[in-house]
C-alpha atoms as a PDB file:
ATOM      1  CA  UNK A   1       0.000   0.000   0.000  1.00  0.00           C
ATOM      2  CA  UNK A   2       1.768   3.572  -0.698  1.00  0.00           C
ATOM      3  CA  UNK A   3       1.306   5.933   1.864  1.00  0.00           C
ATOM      4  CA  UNK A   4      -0.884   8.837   1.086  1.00  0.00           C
ATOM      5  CA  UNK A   5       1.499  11.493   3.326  1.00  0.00           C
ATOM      6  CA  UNK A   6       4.843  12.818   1.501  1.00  0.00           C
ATOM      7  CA  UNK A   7       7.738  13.275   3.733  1.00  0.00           C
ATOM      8  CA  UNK A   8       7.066  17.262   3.729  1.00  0.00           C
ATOM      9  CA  UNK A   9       3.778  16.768   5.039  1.00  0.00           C
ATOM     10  CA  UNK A  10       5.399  14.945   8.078  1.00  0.00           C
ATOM     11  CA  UNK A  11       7.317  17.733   8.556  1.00  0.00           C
ATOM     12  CA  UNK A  12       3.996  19.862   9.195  1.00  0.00           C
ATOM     13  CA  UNK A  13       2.631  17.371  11.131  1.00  0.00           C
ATOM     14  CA  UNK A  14       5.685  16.979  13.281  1.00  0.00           C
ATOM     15  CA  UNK A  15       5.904  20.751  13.649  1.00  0.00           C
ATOM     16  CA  UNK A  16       2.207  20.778  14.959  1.00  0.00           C
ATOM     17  CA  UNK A  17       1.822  18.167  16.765  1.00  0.00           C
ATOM     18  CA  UNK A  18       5.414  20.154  18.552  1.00  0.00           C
ATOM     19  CA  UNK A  19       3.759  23.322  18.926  1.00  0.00           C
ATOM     20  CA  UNK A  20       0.730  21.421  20.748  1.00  0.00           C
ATOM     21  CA  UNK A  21       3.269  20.070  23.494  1.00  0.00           C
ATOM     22  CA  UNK A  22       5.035  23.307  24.251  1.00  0.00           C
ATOM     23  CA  UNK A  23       1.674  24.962  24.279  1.00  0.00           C
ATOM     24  CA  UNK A  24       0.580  22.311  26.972  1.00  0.00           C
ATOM     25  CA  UNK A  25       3.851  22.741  28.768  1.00  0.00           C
ATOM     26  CA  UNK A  26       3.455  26.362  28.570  1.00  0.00           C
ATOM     27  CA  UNK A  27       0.098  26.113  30.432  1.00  0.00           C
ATOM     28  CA  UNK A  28       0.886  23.977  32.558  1.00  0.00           C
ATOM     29  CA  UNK A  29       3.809  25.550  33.838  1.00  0.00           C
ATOM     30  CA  UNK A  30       1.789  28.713  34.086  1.00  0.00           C
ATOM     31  CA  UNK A  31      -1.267  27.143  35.741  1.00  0.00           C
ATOM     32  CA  UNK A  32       1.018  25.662  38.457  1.00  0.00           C
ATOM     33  CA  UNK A  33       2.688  29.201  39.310  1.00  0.00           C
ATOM     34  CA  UNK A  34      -0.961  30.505  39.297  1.00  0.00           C
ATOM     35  CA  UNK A  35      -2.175  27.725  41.922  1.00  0.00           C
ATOM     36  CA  UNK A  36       1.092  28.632  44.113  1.00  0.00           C
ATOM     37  CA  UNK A  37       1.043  32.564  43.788  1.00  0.00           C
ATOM     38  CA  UNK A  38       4.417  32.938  42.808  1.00  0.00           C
ATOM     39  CA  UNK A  39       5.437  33.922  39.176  1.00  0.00           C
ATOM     40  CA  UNK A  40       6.566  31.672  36.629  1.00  0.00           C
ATOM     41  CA  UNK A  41      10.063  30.974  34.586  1.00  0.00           C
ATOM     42  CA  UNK A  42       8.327  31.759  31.659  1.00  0.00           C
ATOM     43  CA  UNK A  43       7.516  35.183  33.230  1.00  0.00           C
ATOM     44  CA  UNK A  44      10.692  35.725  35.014  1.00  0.00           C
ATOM     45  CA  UNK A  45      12.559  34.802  31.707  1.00  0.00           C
ATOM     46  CA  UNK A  46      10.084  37.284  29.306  1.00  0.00           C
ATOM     47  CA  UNK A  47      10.370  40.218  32.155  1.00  0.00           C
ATOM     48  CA  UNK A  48      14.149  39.661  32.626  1.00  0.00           C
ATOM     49  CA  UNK A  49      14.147  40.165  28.218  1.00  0.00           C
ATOM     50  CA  UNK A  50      12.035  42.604  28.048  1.00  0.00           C
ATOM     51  CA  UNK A  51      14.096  44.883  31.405  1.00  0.00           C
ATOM     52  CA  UNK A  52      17.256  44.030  29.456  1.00  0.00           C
ATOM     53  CA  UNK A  53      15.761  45.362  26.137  1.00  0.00           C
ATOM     54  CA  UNK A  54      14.816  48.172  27.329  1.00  0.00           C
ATOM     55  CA  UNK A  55      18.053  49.065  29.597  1.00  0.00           C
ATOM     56  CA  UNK A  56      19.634  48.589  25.866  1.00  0.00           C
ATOM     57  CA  UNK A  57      17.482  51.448  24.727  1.00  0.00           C
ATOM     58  CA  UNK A  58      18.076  53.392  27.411  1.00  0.00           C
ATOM     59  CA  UNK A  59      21.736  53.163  27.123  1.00  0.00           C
ATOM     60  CA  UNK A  60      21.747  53.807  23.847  1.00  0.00           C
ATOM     61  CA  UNK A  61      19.809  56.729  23.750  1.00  0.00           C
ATOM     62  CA  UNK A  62      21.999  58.284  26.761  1.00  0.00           C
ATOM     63  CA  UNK A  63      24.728  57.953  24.661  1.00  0.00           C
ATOM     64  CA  UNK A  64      23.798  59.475  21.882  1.00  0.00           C
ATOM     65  CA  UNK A  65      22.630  62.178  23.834  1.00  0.00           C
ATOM     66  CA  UNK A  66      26.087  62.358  25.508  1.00  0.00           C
ATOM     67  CA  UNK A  67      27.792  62.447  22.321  1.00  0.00           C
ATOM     68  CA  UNK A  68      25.465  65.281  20.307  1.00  0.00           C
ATOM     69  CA  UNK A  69      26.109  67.211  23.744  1.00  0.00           C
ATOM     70  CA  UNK A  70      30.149  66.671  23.534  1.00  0.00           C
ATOM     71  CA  UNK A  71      29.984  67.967  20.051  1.00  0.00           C
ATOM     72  CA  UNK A  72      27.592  70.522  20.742  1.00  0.00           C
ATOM     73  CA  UNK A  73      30.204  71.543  23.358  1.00  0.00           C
ATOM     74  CA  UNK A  74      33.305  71.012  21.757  1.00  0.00           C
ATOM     75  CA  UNK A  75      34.341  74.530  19.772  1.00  0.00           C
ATOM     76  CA  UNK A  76      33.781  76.098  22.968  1.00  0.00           C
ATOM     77  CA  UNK A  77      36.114  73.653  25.074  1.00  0.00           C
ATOM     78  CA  UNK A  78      38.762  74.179  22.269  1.00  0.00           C
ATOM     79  CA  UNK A  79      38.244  78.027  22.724  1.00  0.00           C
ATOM     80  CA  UNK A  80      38.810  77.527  26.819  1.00  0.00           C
ATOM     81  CA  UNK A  81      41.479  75.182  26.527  1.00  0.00           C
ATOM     82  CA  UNK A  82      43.704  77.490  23.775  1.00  0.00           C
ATOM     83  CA  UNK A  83      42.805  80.798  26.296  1.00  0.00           C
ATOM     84  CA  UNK A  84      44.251  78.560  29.275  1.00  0.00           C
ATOM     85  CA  UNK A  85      47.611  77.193  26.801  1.00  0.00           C
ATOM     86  CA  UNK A  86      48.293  81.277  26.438  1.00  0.00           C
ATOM     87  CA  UNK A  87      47.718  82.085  30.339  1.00  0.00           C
ATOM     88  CA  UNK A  88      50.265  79.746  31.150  1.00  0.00           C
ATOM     89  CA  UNK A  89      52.589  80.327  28.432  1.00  0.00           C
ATOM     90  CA  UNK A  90      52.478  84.088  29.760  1.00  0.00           C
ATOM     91  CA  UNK A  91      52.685  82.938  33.006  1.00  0.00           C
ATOM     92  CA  UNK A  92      55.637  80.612  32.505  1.00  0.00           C
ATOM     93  CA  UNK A  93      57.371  83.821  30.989  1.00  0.00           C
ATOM     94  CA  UNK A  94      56.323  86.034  33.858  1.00  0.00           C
ATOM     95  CA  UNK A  95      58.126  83.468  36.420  1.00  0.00           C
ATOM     96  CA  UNK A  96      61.127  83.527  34.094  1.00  0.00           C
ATOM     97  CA  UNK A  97      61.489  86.951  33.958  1.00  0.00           C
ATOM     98  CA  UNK A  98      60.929  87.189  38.048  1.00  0.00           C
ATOM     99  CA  UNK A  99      63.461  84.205  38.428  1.00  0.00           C
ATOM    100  CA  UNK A 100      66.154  86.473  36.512  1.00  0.00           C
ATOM    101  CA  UNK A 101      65.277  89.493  38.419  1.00  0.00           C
ATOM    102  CA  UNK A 102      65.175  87.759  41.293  1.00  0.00           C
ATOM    103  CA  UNK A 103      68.952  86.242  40.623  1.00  0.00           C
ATOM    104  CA  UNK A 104      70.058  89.944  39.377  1.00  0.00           C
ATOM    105  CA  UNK A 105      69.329  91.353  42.919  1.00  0.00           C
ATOM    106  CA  UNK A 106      72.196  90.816  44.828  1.00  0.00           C
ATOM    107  CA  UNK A 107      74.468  91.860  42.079  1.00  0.00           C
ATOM    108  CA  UNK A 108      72.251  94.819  41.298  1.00  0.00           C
ATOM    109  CA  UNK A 109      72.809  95.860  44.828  1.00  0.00           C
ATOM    110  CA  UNK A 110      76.573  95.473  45.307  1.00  0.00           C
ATOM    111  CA  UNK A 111      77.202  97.670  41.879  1.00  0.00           C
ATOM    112  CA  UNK A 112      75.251 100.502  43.142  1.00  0.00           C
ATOM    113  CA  UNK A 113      77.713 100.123  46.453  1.00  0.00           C
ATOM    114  CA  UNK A 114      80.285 100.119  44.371  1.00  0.00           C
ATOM    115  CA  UNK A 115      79.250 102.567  42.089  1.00  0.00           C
ATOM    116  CA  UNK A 116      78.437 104.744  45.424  1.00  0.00           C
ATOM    117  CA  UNK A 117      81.859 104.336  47.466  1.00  0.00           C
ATOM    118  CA  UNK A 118      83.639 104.694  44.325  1.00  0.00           C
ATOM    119  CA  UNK A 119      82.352 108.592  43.669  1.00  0.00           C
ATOM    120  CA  UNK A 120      79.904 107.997  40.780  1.00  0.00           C
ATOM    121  CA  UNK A 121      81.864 105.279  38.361  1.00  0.00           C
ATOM    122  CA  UNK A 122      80.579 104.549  35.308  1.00  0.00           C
ATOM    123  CA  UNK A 123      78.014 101.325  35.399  1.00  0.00           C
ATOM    124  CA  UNK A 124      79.348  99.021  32.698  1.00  0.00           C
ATOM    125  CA  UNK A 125      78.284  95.663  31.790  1.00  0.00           C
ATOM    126  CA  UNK A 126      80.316  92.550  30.219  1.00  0.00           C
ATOM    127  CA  UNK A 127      79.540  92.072  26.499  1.00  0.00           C
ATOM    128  CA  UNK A 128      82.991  89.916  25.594  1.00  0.00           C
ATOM    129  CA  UNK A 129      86.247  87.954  26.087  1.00  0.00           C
ATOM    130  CA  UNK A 130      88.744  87.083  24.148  1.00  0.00           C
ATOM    131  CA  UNK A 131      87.620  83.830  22.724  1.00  0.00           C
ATOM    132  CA  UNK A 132      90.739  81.866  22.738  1.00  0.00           C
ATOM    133  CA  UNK A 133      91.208  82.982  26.083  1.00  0.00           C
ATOM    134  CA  UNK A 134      95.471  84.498  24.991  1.00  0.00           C
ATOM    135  CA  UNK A 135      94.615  87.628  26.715  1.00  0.00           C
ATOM    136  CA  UNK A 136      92.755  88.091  30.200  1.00  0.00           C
ATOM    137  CA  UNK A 137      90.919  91.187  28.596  1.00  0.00           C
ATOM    138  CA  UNK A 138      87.105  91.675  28.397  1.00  0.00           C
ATOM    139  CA  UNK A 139      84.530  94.404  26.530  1.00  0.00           C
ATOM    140  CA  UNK A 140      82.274  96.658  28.360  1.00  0.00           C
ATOM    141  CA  UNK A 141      79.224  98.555  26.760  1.00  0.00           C
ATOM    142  CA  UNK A 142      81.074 102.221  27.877  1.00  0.00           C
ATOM    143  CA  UNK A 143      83.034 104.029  25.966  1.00  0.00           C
ATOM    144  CA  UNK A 144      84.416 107.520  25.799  1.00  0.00           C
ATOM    145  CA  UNK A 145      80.548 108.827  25.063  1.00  0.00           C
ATOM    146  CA  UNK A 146      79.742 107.994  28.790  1.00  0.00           C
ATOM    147  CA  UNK A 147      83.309 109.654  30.611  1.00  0.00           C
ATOM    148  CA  UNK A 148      85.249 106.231  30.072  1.00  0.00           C
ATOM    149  CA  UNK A 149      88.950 107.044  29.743  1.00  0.00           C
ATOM    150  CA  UNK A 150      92.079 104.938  29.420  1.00  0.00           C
ATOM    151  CA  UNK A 151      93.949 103.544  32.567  1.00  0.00           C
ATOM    152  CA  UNK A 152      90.403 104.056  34.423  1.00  0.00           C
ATOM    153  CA  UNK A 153      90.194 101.496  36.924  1.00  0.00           C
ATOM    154  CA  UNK A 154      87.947  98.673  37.188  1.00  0.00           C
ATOM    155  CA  UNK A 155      85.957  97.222  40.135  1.00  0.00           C
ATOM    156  CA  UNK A 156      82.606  95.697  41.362  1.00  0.00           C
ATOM    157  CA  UNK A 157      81.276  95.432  45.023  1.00  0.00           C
ATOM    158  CA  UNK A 158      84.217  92.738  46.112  1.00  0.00           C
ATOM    159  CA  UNK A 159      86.976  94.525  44.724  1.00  0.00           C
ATOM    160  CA  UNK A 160      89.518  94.882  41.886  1.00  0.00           C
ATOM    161  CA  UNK A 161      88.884  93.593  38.409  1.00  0.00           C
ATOM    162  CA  UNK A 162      91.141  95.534  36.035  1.00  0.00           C
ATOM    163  CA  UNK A 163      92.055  98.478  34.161  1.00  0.00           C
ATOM    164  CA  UNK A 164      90.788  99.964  31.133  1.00  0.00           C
ATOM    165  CA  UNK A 165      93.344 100.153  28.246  1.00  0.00           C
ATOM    166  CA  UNK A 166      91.357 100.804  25.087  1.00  0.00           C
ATOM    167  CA  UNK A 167      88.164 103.244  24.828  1.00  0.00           C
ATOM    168  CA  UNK A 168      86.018 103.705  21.932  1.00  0.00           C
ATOM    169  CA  UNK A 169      82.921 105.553  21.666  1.00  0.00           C
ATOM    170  CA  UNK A 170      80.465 103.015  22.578  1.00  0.00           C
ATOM    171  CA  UNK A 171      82.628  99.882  24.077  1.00  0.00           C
ATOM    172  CA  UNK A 172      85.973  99.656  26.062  1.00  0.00           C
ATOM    173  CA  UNK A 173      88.740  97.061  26.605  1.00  0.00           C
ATOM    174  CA  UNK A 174      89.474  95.998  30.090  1.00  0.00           C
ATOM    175  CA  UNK A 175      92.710  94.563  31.042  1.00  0.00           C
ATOM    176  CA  UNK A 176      91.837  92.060  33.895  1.00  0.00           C
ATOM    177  CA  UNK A 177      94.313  91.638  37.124  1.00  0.00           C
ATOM    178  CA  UNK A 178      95.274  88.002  36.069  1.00  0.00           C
ATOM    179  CA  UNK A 179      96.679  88.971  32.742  1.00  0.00           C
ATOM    180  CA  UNK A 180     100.447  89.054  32.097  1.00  0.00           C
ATOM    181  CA  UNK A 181     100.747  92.842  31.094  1.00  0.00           C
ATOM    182  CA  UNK A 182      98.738  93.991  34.080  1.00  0.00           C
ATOM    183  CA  UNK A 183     100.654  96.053  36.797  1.00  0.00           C
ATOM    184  CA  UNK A 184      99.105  97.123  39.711  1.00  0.00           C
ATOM    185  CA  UNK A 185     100.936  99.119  43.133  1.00  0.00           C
ATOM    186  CA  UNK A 186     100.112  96.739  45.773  1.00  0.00           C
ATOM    187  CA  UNK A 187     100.157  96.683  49.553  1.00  0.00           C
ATOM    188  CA  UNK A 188     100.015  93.928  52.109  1.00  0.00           C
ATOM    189  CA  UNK A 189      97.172  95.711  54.359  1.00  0.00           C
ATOM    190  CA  UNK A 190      98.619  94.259  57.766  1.00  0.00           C
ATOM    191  CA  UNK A 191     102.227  95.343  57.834  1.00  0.00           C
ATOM    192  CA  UNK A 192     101.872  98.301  55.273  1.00  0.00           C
ATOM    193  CA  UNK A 193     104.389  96.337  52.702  1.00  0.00           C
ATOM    194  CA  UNK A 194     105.006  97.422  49.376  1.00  0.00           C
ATOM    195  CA  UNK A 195     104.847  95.488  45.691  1.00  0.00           C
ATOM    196  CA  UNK A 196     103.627  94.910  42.824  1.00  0.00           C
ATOM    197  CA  UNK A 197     100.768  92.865  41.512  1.00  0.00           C
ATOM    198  CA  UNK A 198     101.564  90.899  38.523  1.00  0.00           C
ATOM    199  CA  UNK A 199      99.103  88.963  36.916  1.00  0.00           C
ATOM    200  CA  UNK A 200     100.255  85.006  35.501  1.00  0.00           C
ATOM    201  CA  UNK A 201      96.875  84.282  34.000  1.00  0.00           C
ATOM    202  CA  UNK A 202      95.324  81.947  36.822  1.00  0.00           C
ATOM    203  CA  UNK A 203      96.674  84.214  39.611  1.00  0.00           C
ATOM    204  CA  UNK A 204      98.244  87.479  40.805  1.00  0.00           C
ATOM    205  CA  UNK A 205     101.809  87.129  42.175  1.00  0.00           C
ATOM    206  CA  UNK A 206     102.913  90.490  44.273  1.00  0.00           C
ATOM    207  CA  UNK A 207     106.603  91.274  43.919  1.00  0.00           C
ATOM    208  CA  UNK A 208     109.409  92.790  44.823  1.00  0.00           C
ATOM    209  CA  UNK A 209     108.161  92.710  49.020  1.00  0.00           C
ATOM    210  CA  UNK A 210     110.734  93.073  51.411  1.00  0.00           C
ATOM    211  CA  UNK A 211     112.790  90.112  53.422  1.00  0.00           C
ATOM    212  CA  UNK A 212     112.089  91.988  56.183  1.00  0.00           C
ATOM    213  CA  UNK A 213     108.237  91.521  55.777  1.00  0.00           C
ATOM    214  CA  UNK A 214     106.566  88.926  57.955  1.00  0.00           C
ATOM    215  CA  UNK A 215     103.944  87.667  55.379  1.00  0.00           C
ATOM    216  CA  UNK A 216     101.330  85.316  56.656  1.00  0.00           C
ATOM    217  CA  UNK A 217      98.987  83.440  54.258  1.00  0.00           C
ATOM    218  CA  UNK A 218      95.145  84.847  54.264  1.00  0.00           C
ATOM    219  CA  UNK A 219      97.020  88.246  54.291  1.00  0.00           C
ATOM    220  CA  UNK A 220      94.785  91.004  52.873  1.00  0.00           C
ATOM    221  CA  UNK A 221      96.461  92.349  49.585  1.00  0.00           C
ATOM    222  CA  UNK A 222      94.797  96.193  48.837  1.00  0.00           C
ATOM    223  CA  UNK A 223      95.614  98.893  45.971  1.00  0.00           C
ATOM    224  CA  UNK A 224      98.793 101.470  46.603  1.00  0.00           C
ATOM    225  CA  UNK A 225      98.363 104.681  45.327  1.00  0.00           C
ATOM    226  CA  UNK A 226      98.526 104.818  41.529  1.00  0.00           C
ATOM    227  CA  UNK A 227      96.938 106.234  38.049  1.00  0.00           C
ATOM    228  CA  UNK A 228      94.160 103.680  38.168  1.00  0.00           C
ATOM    229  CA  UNK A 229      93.387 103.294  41.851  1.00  0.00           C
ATOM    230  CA  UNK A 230      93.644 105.131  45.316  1.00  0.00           C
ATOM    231  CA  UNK A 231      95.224 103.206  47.554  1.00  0.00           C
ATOM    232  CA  UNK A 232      92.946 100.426  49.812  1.00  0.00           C
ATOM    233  CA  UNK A 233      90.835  98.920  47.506  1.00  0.00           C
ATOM    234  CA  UNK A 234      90.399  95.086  48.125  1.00  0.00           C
ATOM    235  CA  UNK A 235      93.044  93.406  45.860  1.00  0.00           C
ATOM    236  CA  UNK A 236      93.184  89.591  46.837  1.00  0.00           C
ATOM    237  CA  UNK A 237      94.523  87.467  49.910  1.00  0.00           C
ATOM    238  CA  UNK A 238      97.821  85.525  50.099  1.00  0.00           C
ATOM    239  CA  UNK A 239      98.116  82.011  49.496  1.00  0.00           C
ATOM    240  CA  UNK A 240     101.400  81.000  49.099  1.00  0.00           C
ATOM    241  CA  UNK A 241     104.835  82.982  49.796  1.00  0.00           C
ATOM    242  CA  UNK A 242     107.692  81.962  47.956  1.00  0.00           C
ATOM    243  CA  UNK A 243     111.629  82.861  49.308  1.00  0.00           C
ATOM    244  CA  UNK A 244     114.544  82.787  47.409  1.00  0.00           C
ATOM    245  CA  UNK A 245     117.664  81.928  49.570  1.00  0.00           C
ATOM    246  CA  UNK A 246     120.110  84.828  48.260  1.00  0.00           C
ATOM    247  CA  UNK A 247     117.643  86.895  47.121  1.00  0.00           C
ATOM    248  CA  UNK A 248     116.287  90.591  48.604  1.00  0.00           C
ATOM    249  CA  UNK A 249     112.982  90.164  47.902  1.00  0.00           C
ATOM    250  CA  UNK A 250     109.800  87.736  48.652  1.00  0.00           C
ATOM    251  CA  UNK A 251     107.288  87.437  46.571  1.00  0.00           C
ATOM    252  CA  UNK A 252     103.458  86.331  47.548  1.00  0.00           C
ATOM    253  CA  UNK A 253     100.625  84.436  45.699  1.00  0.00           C
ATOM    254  CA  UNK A 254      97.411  86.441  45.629  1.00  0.00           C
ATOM    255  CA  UNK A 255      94.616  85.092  45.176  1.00  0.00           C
ATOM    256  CA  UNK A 256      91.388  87.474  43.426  1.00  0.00           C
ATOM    257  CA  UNK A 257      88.808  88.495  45.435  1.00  0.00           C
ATOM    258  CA  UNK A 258      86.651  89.194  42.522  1.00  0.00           C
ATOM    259  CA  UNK A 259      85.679  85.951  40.390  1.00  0.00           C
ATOM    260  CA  UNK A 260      87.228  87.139  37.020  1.00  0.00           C
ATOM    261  CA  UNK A 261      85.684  84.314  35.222  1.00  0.00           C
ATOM    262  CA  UNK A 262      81.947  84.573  36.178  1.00  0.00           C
ATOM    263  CA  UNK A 263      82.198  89.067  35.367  1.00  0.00           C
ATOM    264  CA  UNK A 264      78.215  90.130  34.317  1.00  0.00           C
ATOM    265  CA  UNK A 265      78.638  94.110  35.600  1.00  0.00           C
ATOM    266  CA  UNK A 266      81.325  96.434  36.647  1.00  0.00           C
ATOM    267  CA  UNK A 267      82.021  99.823  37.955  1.00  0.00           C
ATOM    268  CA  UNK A 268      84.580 101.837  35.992  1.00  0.00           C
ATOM    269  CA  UNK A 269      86.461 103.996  38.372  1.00  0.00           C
ATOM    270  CA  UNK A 270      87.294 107.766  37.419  1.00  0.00           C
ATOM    271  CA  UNK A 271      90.904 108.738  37.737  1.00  0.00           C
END
């Protein structure tokens, strides 16, 4: 006998007869929760889809809300954050420029003492060396338009630097204590001891003081009375003395007062 259902008709009735039993189960499942007043897995499950769904939504649509307000916002954030990039750029410069003040105080002061026990010098300030460093000479920015004259001397607030040996209008040439040409009329300040103060590029060596002079080192080393100086102004301090066995002098290491390698402004001294 041939069967009067195709294989795609058992399909249908397959499905069916399916949908039947989970209907059932459905209703039964529900019926039980209803008897014991509590809900059902079926319920629990749609209400847990339908809360997440909706969170989903929710998220979503905060989001976008979030976003259209960030762009909304933006050219005005980029304004604020470019006006707060200058403010601290100017700031920035503003403590530089106080930082540099600040440092230039101390000096500032102890020219204008100079300046002021030295009878009204000239306020110079350091715009060269010699580059190769052959002569201990340096440029000021005073010249003869502003009094400067050659052999003025040369000091700051700790003493001594130099002498000035070439003047131009606008700039002058000092020749600093430590160089080999400088000659200065020295005196030991404790025993009143002539010499003079020779410079040998890395220090001054005073000359020509007596055998009779009872040097001690961290002697005080001041001006004599010359072209370039009065007498008395701060010169160095001894230390070393050197002796020569047959010889009628003693001669004594001075060291500078005045740091000749770290000059920024000076006080040229009228004659």
């Amino acid at each position: 006998m041939v069967s009067i259902f195709t294989y795609r008709d058992e399909r249908k009735l397959f499905a069916v007869v399916g949908t039947v039993i989970v209907a059932a189960l459905i209703a039964l499942i529900q019926l039980d929760a209803a008897k014991s007043g509590k809900p059902s897995i079926i319920s629990i499950a749609v209400g847990s889809t339908a809360l997440f769904a909706q969170s989903a939504v929710a998220l979503s649509g905060n989001a976008l809300r979030s976003l259209s307000a960030t762009i909304a916002t933006a050219p005005r954030l980029y304004g604020e954050n470019a006006t707060l990039e200058a403010e601290n750029r100017a700031l920035s410069a503003d403590n530089a420029r106080l930082r540099e003040a600040l440092a230039q105080a101390p000096e500032a002061q102890a020219i204008a003492r100079a300046q002021r026990d030295d009878g009204g010098g000239v306020v110079a300030s350091i715009v060269g060396y010699d580059p190769e460093n052959v002569a201990r000479i340096v440029t000021i920015d005073r010249g003869s338009s502003a009094g400067v004259r050659t052999d003025d001397g040369v000091v700051d607030d700790d003493g001594v630097v130099g002498r000035v040996v070439e003047v131009m209008p606008l700039s002058s040439t000092v020749l600093l204590l430590t160089d080999g040409a400088s000659k200065v009329p020295a005196v030991v300040q404790r025993g009143r001891w002539w010499g003079i103060a020779t410079g040998t590029s890395a220090h001054v060596r005073m000359q020509y003081i007596s055998q009779d002079a009872k040097l001690r080192l961290g002697d005080v080393v001041v001006t004599g009375e010359g072209r370039s100086f009065h007498s008395g102004a701060p010169l160095g301090t001894v230390t070393a003395i050197e002796r020569g066995d047959a010889a009628l002098y003693q001669t004594a290491v001075v060291k500078t007062l005045v740091d000749l390698n770290a000059l920024d402004r000076v006080v040229v001294v009228p004659q």
